[in-house]
C-alpha atoms as a PDB file:
ATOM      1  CA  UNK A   1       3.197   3.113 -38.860  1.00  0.00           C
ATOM      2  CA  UNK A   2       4.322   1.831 -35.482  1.00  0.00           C
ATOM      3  CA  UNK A   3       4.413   3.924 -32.400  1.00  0.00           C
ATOM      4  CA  UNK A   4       6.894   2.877 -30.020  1.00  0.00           C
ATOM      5  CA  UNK A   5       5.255  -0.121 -28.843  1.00  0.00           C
ATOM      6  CA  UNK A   6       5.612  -1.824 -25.744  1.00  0.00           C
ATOM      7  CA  UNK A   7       8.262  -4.466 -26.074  1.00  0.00           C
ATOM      8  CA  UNK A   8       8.776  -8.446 -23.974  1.00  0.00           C
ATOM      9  CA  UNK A   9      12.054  -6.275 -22.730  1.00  0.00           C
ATOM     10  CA  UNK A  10      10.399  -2.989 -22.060  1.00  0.00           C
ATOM     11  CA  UNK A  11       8.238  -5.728 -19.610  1.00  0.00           C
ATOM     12  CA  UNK A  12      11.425  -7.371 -18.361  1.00  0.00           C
ATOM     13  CA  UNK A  13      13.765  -4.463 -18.193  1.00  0.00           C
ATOM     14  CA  UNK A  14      12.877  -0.843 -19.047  1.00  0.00           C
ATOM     15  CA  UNK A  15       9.732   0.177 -17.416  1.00  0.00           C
ATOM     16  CA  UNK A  16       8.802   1.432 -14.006  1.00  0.00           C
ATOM     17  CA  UNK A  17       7.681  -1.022 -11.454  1.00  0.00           C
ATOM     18  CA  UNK A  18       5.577   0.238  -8.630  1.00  0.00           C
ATOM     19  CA  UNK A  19       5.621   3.749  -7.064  1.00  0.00           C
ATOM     20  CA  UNK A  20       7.529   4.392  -4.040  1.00  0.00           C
ATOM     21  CA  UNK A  21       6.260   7.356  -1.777  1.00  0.00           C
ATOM     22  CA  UNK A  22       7.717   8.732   1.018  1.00  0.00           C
ATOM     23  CA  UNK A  23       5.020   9.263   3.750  1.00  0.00           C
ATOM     24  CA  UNK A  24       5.370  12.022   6.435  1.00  0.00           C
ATOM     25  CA  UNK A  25       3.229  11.057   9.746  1.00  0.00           C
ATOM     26  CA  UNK A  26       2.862  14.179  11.698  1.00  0.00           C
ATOM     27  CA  UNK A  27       1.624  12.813  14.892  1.00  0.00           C
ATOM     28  CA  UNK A  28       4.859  11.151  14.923  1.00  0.00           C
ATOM     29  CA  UNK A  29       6.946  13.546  13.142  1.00  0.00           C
ATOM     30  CA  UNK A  30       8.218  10.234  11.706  1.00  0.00           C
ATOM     31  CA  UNK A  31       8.269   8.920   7.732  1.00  0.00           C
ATOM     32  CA  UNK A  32       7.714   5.705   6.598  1.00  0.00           C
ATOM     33  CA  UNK A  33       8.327   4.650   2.962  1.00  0.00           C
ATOM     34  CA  UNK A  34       5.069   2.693   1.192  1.00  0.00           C
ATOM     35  CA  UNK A  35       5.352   1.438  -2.496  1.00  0.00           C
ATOM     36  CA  UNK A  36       2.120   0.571  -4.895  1.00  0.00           C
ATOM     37  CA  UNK A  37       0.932  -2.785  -5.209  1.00  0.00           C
ATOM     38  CA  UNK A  38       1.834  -4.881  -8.550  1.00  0.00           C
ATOM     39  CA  UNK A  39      -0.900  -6.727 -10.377  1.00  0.00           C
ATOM     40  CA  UNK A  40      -0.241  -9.885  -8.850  1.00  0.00           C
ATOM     41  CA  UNK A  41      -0.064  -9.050  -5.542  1.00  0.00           C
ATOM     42  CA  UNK A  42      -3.454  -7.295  -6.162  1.00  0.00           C
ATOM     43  CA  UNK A  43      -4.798 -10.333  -7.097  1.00  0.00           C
ATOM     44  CA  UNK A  44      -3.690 -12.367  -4.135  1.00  0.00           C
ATOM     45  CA  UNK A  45      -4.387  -9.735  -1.681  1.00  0.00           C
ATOM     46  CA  UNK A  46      -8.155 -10.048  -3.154  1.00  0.00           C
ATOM     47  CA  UNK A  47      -8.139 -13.694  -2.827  1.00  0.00           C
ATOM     48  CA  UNK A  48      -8.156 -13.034   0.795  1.00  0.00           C
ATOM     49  CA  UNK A  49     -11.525 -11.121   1.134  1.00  0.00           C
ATOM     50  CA  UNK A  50     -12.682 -14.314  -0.769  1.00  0.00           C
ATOM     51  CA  UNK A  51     -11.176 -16.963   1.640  1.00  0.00           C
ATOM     52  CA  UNK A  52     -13.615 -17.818   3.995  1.00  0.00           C
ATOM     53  CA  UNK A  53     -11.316 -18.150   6.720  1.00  0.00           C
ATOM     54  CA  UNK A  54      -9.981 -14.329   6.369  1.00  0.00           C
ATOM     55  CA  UNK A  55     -11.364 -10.807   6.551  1.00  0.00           C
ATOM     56  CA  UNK A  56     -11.055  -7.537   5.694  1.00  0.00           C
ATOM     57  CA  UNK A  57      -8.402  -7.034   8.939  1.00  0.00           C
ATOM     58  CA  UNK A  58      -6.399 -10.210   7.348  1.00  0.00           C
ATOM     59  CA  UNK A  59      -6.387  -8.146   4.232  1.00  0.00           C
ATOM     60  CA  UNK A  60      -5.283  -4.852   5.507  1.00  0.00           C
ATOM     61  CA  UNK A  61      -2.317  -6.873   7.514  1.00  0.00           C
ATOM     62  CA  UNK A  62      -1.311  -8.640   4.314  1.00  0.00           C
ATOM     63  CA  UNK A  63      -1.582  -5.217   2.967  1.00  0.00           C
ATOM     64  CA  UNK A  64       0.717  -3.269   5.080  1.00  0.00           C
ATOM     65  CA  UNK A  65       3.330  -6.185   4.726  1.00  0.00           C
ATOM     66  CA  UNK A  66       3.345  -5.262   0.640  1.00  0.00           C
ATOM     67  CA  UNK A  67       3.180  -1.532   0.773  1.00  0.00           C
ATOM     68  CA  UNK A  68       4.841  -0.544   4.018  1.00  0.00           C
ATOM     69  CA  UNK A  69       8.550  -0.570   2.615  1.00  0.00           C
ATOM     70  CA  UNK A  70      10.575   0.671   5.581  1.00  0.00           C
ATOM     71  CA  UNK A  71      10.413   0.177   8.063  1.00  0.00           C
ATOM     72  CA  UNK A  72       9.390  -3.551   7.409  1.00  0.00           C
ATOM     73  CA  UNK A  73       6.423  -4.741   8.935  1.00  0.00           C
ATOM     74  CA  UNK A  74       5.997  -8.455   9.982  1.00  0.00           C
ATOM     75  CA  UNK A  75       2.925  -9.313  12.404  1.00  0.00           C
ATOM     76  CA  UNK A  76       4.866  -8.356  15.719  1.00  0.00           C
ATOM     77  CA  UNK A  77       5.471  -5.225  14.156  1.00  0.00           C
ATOM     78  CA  UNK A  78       1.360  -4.789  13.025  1.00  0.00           C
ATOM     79  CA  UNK A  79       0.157  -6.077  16.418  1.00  0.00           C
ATOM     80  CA  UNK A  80       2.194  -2.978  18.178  1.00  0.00           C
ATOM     81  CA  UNK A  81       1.163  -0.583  15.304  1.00  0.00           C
ATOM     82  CA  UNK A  82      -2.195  -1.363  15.968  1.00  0.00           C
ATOM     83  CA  UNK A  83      -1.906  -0.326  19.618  1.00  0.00           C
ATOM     84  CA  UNK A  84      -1.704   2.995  18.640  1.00  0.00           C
ATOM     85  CA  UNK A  85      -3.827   5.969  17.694  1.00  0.00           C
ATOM     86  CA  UNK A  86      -6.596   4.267  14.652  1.00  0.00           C
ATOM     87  CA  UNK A  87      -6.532   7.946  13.221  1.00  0.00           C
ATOM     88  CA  UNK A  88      -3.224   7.526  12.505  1.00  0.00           C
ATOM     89  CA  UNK A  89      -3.138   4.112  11.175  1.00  0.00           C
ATOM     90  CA  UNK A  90      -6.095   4.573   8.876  1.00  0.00           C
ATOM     91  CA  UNK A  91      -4.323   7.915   7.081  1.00  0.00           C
ATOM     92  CA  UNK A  92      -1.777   4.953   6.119  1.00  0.00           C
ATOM     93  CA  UNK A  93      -3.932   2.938   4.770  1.00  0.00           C
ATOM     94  CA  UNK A  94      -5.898   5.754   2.912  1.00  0.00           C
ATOM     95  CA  UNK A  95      -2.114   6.466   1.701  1.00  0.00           C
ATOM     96  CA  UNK A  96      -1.644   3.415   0.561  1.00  0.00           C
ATOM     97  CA  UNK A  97      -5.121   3.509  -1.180  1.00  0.00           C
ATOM     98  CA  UNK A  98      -4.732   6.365  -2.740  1.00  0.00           C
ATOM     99  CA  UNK A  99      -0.870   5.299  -4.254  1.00  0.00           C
ATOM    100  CA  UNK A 100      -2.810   2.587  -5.616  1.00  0.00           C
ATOM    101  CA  UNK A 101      -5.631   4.646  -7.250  1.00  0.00           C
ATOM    102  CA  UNK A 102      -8.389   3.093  -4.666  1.00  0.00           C
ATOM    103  CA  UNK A 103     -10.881   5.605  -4.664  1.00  0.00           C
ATOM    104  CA  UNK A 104     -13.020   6.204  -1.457  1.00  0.00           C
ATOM    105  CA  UNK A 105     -14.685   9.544   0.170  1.00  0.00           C
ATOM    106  CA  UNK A 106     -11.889  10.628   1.925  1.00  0.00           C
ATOM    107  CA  UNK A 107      -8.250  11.245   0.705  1.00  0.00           C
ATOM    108  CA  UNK A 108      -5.222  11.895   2.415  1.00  0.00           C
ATOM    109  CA  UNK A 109      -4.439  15.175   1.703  1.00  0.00           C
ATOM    110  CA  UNK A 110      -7.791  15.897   4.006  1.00  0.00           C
ATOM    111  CA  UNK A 111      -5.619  14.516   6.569  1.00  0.00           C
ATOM    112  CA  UNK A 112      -2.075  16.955   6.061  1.00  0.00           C
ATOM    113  CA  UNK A 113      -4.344  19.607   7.769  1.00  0.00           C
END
């Protein structure tokens, strides 16, 4: 007996891609929208951290550039984001992280105090 089995088109046609999320900032009273990471991006994001010539900041640029839907980010955009408030920029990345299933100590819902 065969239950409903995953198909070549299920893969090409039928089944979800990555979540979307809408993401409410309230130091800003602004939203952004930030999706999940495929496999393959995954996978070449994590080649960075093993690229000599990149770190963990190349990573979490890369990073925004995949997940940060709109508004989209290019490195202009990331070198003013970074000017402001870390606080605020690291409860996007732990956003991000968590959309992804990342696990770490913190979550974001300890930041929607």
């Amino acid at each position: 007996m065969t239950k409903n089995r995953l198909t070549i088109e299920d893969i090409n046609n039928n089944i979800p891609n990555v979540p979307e999320v809408e993401l409410h900032i309230e130091e800003w009273d602004k939203n952004i929208l930030i999706q999940g990471i495929s496999k393959q991006t995954q996978i070449e994001l994590g080649r960075l951290l093993d690229d000599e010539k990149t770190d963990a900041f190349d990573y979490q640029r890369e990073l925004l550039k995949h997940c940060v839907v709109d508004p989209a980010l290019d490195d202009e955009s990331i070198d003013l984001l970074y000017q402001k408030d870390s606080k605020v920029i690291d409860k996007i990345f732990l956003s991000i992280n968590d959309l992804n299933g990342v696990g770490g100590s913190a979550s974001a819902e300890e930041f929607q105090e």
